[in-house]
Protein backbone atom coordinates (compact mmCIF):
# COMPACT_ATOMS: atom_id res chain seq x y z
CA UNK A 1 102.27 81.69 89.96
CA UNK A 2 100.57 83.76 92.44
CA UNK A 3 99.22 81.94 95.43
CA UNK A 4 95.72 81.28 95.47
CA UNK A 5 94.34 82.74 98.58
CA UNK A 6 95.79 85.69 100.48
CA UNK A 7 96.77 85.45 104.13
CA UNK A 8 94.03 87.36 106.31
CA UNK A 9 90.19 87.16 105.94
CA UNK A 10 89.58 90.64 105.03
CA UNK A 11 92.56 90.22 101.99
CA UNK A 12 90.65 86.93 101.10
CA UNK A 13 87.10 89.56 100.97
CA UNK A 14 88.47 92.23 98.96
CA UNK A 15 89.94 89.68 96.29
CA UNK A 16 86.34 87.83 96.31
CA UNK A 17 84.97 91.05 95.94
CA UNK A 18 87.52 91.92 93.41
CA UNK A 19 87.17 88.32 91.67
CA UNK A 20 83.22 88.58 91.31
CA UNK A 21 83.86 92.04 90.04
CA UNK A 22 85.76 91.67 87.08
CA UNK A 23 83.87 88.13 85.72
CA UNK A 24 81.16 90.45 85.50
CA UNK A 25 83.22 93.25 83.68
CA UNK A 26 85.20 90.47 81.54
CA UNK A 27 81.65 90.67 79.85
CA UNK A 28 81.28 94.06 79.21
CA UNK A 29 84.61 94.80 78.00
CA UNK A 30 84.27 92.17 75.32
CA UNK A 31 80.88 92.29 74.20
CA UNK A 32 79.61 95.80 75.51
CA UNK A 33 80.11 97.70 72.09
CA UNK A 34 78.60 95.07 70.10
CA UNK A 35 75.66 95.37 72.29
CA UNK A 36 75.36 98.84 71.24
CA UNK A 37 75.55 98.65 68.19
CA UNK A 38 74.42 94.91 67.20
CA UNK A 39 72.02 94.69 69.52
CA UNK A 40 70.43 98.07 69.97
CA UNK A 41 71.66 99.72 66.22
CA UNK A 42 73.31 102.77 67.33
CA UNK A 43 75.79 103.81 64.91
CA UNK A 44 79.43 103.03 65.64
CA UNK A 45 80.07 106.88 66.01
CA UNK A 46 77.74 107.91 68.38
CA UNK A 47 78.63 105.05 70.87
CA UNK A 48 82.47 106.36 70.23
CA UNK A 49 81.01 109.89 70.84
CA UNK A 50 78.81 108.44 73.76
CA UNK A 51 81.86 106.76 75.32
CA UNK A 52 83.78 109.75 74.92
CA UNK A 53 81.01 111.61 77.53
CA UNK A 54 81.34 109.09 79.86
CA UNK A 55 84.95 109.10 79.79
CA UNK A 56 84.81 112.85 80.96
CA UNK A 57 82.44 112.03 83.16
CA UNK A 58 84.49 109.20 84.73
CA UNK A 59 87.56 111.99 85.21
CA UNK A 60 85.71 114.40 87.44
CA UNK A 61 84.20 112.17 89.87
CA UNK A 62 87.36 110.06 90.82
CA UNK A 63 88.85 112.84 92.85
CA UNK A 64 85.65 113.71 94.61
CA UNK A 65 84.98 110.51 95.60
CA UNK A 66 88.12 109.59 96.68
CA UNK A 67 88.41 112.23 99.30
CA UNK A 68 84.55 111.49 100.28
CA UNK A 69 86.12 107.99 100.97
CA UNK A 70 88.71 109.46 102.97
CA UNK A 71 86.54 111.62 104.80
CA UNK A 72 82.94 109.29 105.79
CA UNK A 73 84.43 105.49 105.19
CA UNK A 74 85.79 103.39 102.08
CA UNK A 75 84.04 100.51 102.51
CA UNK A 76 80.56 102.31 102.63
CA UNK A 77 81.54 104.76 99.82
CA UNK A 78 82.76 101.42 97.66
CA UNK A 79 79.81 99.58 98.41
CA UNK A 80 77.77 102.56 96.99
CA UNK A 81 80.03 103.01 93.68
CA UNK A 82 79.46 99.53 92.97
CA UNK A 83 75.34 99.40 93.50
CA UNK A 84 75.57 102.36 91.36
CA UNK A 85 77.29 101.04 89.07
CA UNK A 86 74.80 97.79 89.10
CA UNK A 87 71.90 100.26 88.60
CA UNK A 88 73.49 101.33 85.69
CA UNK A 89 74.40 98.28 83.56
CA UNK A 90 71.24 97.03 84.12
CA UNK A 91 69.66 100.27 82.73
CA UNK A 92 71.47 99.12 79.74
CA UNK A 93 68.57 96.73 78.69
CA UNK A 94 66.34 100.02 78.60
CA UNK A 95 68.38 102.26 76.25
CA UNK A 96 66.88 102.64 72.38
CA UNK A 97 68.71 105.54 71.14
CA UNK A 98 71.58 107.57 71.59
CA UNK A 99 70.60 110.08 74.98
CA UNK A 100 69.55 107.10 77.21
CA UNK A 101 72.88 105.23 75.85
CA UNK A 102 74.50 108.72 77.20
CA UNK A 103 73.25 109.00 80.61
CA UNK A 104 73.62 105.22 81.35
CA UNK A 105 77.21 104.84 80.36
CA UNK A 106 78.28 108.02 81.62
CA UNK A 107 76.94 106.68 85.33
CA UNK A 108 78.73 103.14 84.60
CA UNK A 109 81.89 104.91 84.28
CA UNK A 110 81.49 107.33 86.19
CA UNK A 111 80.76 105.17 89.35
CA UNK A 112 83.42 102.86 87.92
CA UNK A 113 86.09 105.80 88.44
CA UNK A 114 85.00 106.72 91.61
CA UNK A 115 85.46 103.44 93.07
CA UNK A 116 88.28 102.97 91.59
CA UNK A 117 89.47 105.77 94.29
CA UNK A 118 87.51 104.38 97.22
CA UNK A 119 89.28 101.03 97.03
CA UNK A 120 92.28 102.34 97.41
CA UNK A 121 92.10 102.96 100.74
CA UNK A 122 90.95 99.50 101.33
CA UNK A 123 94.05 98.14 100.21
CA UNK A 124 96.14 100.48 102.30
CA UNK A 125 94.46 99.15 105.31
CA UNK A 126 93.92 95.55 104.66
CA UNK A 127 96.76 95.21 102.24
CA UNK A 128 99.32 94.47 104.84
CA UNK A 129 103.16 95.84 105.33
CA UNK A 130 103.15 96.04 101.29
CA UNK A 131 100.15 97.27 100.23
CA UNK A 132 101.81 97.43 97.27
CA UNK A 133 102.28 93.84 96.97
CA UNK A 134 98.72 93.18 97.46
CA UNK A 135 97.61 95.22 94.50
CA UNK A 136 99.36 93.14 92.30
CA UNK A 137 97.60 90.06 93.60
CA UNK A 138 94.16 91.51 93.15
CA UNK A 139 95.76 92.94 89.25
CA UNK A 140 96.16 89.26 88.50
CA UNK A 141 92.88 88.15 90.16
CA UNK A 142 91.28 90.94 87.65
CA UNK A 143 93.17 89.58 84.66
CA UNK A 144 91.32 85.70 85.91
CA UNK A 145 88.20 87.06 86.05
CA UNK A 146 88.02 89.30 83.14
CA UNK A 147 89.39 86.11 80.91
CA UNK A 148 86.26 84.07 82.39
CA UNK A 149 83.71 86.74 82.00
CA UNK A 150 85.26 86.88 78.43
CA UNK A 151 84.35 83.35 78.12
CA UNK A 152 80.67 83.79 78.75
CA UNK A 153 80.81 86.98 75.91
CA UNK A 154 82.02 84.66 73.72
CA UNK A 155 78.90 82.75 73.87
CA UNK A 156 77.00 86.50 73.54
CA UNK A 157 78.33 87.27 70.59
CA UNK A 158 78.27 84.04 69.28
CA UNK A 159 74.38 83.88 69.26
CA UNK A 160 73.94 87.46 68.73
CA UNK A 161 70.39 88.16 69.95
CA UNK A 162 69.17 90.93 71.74
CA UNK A 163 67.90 88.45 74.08
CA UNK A 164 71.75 87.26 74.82
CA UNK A 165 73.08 90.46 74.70
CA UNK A 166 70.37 91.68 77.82
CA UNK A 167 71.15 88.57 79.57
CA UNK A 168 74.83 90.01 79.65
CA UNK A 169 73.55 93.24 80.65
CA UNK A 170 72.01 91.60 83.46
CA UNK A 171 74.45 89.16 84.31
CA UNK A 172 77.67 92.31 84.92
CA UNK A 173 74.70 94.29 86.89
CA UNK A 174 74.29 90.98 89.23
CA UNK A 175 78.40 90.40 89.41
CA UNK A 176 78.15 94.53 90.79
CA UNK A 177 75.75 93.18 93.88
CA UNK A 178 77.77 90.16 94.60
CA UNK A 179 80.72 91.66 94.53
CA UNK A 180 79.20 94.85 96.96
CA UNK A 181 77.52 91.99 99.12
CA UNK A 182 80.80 90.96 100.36
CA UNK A 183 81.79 93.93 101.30
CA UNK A 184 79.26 93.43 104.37
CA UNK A 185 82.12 90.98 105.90
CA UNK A 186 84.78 93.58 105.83
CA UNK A 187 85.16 95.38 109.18
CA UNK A 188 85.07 99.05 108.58
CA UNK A 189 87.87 101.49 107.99
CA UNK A 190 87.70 104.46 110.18
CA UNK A 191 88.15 107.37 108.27
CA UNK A 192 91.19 109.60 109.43
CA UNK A 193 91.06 112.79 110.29
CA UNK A 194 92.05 115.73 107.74
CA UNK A 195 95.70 117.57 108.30
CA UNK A 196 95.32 121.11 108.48
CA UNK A 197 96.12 123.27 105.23
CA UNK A 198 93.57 123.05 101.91
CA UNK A 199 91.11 120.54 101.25
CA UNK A 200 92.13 119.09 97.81
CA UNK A 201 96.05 118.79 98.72
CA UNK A 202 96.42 116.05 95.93
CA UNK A 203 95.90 118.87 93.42
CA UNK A 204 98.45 120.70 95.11
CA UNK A 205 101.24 118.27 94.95
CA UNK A 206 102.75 119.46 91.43
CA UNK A 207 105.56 116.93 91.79
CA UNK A 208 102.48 114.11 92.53
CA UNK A 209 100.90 115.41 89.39
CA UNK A 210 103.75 115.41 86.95
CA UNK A 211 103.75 111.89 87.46
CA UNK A 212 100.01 111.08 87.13
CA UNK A 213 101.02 113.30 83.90
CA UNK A 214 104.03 110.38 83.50
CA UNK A 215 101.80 107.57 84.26
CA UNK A 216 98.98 108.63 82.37
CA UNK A 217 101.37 108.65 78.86
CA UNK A 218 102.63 104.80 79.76
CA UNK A 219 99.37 103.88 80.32
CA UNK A 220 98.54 103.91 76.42
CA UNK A 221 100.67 100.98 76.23
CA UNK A 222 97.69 99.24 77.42
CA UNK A 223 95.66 99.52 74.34
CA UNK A 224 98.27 98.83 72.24
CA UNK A 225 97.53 95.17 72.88
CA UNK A 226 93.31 95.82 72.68
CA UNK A 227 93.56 98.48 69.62
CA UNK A 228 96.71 98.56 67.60
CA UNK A 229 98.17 94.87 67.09
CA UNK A 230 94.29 94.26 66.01
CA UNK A 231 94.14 96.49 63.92
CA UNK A 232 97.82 96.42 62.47
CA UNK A 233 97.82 92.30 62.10
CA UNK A 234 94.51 92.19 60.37
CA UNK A 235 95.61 95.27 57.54
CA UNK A 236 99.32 95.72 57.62
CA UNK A 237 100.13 91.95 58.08
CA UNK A 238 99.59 88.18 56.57
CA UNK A 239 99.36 86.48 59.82
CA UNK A 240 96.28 84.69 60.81
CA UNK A 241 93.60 86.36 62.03
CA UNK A 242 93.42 83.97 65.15
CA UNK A 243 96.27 85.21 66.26
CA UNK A 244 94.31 88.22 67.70
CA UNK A 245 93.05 85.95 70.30
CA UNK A 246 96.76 84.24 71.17
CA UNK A 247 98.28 87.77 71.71
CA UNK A 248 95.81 88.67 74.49
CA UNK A 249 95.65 84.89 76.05
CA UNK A 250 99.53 85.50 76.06
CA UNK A 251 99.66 88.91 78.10
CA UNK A 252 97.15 87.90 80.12
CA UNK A 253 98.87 84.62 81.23
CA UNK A 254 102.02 86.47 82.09
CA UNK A 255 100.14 89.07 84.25
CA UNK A 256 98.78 86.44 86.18
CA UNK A 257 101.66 84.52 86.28
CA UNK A 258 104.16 87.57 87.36
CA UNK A 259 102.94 90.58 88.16
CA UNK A 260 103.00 89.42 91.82
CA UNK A 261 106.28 88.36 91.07
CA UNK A 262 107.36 91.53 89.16
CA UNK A 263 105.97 93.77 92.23
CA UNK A 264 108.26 92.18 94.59
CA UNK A 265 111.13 93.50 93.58
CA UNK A 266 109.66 97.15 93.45
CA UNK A 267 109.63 97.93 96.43
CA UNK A 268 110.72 101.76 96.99
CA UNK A 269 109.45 105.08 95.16
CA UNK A 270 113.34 104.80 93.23
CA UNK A 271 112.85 101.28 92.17
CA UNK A 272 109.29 102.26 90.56
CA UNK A 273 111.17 105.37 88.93
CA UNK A 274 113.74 102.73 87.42
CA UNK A 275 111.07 100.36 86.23
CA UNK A 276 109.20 102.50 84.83
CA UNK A 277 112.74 102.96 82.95
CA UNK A 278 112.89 99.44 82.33
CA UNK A 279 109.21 99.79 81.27
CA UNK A 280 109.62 102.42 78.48
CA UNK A 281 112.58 100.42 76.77
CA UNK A 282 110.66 97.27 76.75
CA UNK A 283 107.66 99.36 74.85
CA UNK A 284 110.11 100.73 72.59
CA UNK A 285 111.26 97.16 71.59
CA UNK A 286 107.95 95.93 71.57
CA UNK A 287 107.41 98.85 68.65
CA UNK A 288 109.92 98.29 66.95
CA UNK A 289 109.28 94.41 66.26
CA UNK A 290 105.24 95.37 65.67
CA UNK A 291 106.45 97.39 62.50
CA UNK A 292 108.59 95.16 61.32
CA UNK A 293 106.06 92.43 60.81
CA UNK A 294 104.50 94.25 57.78
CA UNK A 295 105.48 93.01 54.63
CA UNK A 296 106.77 89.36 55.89
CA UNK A 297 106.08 85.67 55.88
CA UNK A 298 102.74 84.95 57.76
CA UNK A 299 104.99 82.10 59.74
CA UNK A 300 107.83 85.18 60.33
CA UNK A 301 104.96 87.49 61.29
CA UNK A 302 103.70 85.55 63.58
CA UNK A 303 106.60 84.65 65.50
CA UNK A 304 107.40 88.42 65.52
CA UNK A 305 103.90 89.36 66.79
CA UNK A 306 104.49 86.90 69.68
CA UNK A 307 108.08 87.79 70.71
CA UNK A 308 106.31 91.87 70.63
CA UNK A 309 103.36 90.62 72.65
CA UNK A 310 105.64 88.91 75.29
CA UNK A 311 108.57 91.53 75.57
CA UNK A 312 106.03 94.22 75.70
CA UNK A 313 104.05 92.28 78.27
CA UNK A 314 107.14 92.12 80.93
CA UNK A 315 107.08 96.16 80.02
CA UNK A 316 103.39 96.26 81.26
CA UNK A 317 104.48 94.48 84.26
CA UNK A 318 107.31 96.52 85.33
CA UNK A 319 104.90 100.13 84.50
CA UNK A 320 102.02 98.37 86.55
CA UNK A 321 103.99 97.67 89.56
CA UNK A 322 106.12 101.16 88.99
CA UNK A 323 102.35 102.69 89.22
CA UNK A 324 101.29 100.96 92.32
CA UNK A 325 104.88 101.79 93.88
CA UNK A 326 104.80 105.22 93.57
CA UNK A 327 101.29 106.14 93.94
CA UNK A 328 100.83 104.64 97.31
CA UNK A 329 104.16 105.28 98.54
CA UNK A 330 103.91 109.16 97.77
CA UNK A 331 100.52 109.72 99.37
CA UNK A 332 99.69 110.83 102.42
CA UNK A 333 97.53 107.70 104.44
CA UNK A 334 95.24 110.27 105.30
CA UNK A 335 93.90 111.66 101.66
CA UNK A 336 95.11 108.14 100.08
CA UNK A 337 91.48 108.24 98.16
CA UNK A 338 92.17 111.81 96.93
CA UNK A 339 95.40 110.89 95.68
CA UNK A 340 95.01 107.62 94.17
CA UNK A 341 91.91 109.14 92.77
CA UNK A 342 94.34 111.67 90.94
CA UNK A 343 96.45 109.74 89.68
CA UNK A 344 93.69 107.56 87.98
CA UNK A 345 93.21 111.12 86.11
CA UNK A 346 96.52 109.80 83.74
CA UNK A 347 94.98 106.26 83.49
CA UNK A 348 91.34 108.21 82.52
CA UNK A 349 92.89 110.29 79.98
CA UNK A 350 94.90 107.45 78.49
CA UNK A 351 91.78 105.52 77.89
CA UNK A 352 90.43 108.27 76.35
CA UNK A 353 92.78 109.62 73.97
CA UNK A 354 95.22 106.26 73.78
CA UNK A 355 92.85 104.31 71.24
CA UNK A 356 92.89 107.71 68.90
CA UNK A 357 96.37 108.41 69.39
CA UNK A 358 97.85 104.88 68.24
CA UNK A 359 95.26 104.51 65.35
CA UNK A 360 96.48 107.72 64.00
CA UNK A 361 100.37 107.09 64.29
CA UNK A 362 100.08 103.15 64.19
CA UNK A 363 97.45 102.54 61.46
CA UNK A 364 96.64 105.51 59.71
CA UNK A 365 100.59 106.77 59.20
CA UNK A 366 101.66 103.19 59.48
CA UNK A 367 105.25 101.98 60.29
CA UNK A 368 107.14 104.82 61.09
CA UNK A 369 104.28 105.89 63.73
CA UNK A 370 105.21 102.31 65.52
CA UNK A 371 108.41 104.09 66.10
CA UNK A 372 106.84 107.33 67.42
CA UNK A 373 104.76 105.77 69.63
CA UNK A 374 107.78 103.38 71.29
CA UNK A 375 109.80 106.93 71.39
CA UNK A 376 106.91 108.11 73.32
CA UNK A 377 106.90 105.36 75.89
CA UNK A 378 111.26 105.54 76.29
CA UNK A 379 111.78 108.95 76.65
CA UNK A 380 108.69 108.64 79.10
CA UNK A 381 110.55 106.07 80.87
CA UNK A 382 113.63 108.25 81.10
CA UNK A 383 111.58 111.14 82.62
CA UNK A 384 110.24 108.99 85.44
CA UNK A 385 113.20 108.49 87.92
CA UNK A 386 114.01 112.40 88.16
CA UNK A 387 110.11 112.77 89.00
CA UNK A 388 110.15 110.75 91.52
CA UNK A 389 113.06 112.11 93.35
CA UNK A 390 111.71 115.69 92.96
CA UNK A 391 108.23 113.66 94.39
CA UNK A 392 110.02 112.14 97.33
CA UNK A 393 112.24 115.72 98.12
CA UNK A 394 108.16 116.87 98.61
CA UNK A 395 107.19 114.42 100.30
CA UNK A 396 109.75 114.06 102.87
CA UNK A 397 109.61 117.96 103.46
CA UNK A 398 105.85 118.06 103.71
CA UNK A 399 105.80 115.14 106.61
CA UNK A 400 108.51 117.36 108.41
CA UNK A 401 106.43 120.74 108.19
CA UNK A 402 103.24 119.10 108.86
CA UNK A 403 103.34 116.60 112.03
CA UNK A 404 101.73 119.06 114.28
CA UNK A 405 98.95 119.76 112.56
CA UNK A 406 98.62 115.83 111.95
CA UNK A 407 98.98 115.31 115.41
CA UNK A 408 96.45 117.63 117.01
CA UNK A 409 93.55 116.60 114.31
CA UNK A 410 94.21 112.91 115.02
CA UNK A 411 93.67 114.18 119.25
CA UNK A 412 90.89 116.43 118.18
């Protein structure tokens, strides 16, 4: 298990922060859509088409507010994301057709994005020798608090009144203000000064980009677990339907049990290349069993859908901590924000097009997509180690041609 408190008191804020954060987004997640459409009666496709806006909203403002973090302050340009994003879900209570639904979602998520990318540099400065290491901790903290926040939905949907369902509204928008209200106990990160050459050198980096591009494909995996089993155990399979519910108690125990653990071990740009090797074999696997649980036993699919959930789970750990490897250790500390805010891009687009994707291949074409789709994730896998030395080859020769411009910003 991970330990319970990090080391230094600005580690122990950011995971507070981080902690009150995702309770409040554990409630969203689960109940949000239901909201929409139980609670206010928008149709199921307009919130998909609604979702869809705010998802391309989400993808342009990552990278602009990542460097703006870079440039004036993380802390301050987190603390803003995250009123913004209170603002937001509380709008939600207002929203009675399908524009307002629009333009409050597409703020949510777009504010979510963009602080995804000012954090970032927040955990490069607090996060210690291995930053790295640190954002595993806070992944498990997130899994914690999402799995109590998911508690309280349960009670939301349970009763099912509008009244319950704006009490959730209101209850993320107040976890948002806590969680920003800590942030007044953090000291400061100075922002450090630009290197000479163009402004948005993150867009630049092609070898940086190819494996955002890299990333971005693994990271469907991660609704394999929300979308696809769902789907495929309740209409390709005779297991119980409660299952649904043991498969994600069963990843999310092992992400807070290991990823900390997992991350360890990762601890160089060509170990995250060779998990993310690791990682795409696992997936494959993970497949493979998924299809084979049509047309079995409920006891046999069962036990199947289990031993999927938990090989593909120690897959998820391996591309997680890959992902925080390389994506630190390939950007520059002075545009971390711009970069990390790039590589959510691959993250962004997976959660855009992943739930399509794997309904199409999974559910709609049925067992043989299973196969597909774990193809996908190997050969992805396989890909990742040669990207990461071509990264690292650009890396190492733009710190050589670069110093002196470094050096006379940082005296300027």
């Amino acid at each position: 298990m991970p330990r319970l408190m990090p080391d230094s008191g600005p580690q122990r804020v950011l995971a507070a922060s981080n902690f009150v954060y995702t309770v409040g987004s554990g409630l969203y997640l689960t109940a949000g859509v239901l909201y929409f459409t139980e609670a206010v009666h928008l149709p199921a496709g307009q919130v998909g088409t609604g979702l869809g806006i705010a998802g391309c909203a989400a993808l342009v403002l990552g990278v602009a507010v990542g460097h703006l973090a870079d440039r004036y302050g993380a802390r301050g340009v987190y603390a803003v994301t995250l009123v913004v994003q209170a603002l937001a879900t509380a709008g939600f209570v207002l929203v009675d057709s399908f524009w307002p639904f629009v333009v409050v979602v597409a703020v949510a998520a777009g504010a979510k994005a963009a602080g995804k990318a000012a954090h970032s540099p927040l955990v490069r400065r607090y996060g210690g020798d291995r930053p790295q290491e640190f954002r595993a901790y806070l992944r498990a903290v997130t899994n914690v608090g999402i799995s109590l926040g998911a508690l309280g939905a349960g009670w939301v949907v349970q009763a099912g009144t509008l009244t319950a369902y704006q009490l959730m509204a209101i209850g993320n928008a107040i976890a948002f203000v806590v969680s920003a209200a800590f942030l007044v106990s953090l000291p400061p990160v100075a922002p450090l000064p630009a290197a000479g050459g163009p402004r948005w050198i993150a867009l630049r980096d092609r070898p940086y980009l190819l494996l955002t591009v890299l990333d971005g494909i693994m990271a469907i995996q991660f609704k394999v677990l929300t979308v696809a089993i769902p789907l495929w155990l309740v209409g390709a399979t005779t297991a119980p339907r409660w299952l649904i519910s043991g498969t994600m108690l069963t990843g999310t125990v092992m992400v807070v049990a290991f990823q900390v653990r997992a991350g360890r071990d990762i601890d160089s740009p060509e170990a995250g290349g060779n998990a993310y090797r690791r990682a795409g074999v696992a997936f494959l696997i993970a497949c493979s069993l998924i299809s084979l649980s049509a047309g079995i036993p409920a006891w046999a699919a069962a036990t199947l859908l289990l031993l999927a959930v938990v090989i593909h789970t120690v897959g998820e750990l391996w591309h997680a901590a890959a992902g925080f490897e390389v994506s630190f250790a390939l950007a520059p500390e002075h545009a971390t924000g711009q970069y990390l805010g790039v590589f959510g891009l691959g993250a962004g687009l997976a959660d855009a097009l992943g739930p399509s994707l794997l309904i199409a291949l999974c559910i709609t074409w049925g067992r043989p997509g299973w196969y597909v789709v774990g193809a996908m994730f190997a050969l992805t896998g396989l890909a990742a180690p040669l990207a990461v030395r071509w990264a690292q080859h650009h890396h190492q020769h733009a710190r050589q041609t670069q110093p002196d411009s470094l050096g006379k910003a940082q005296v300027a």
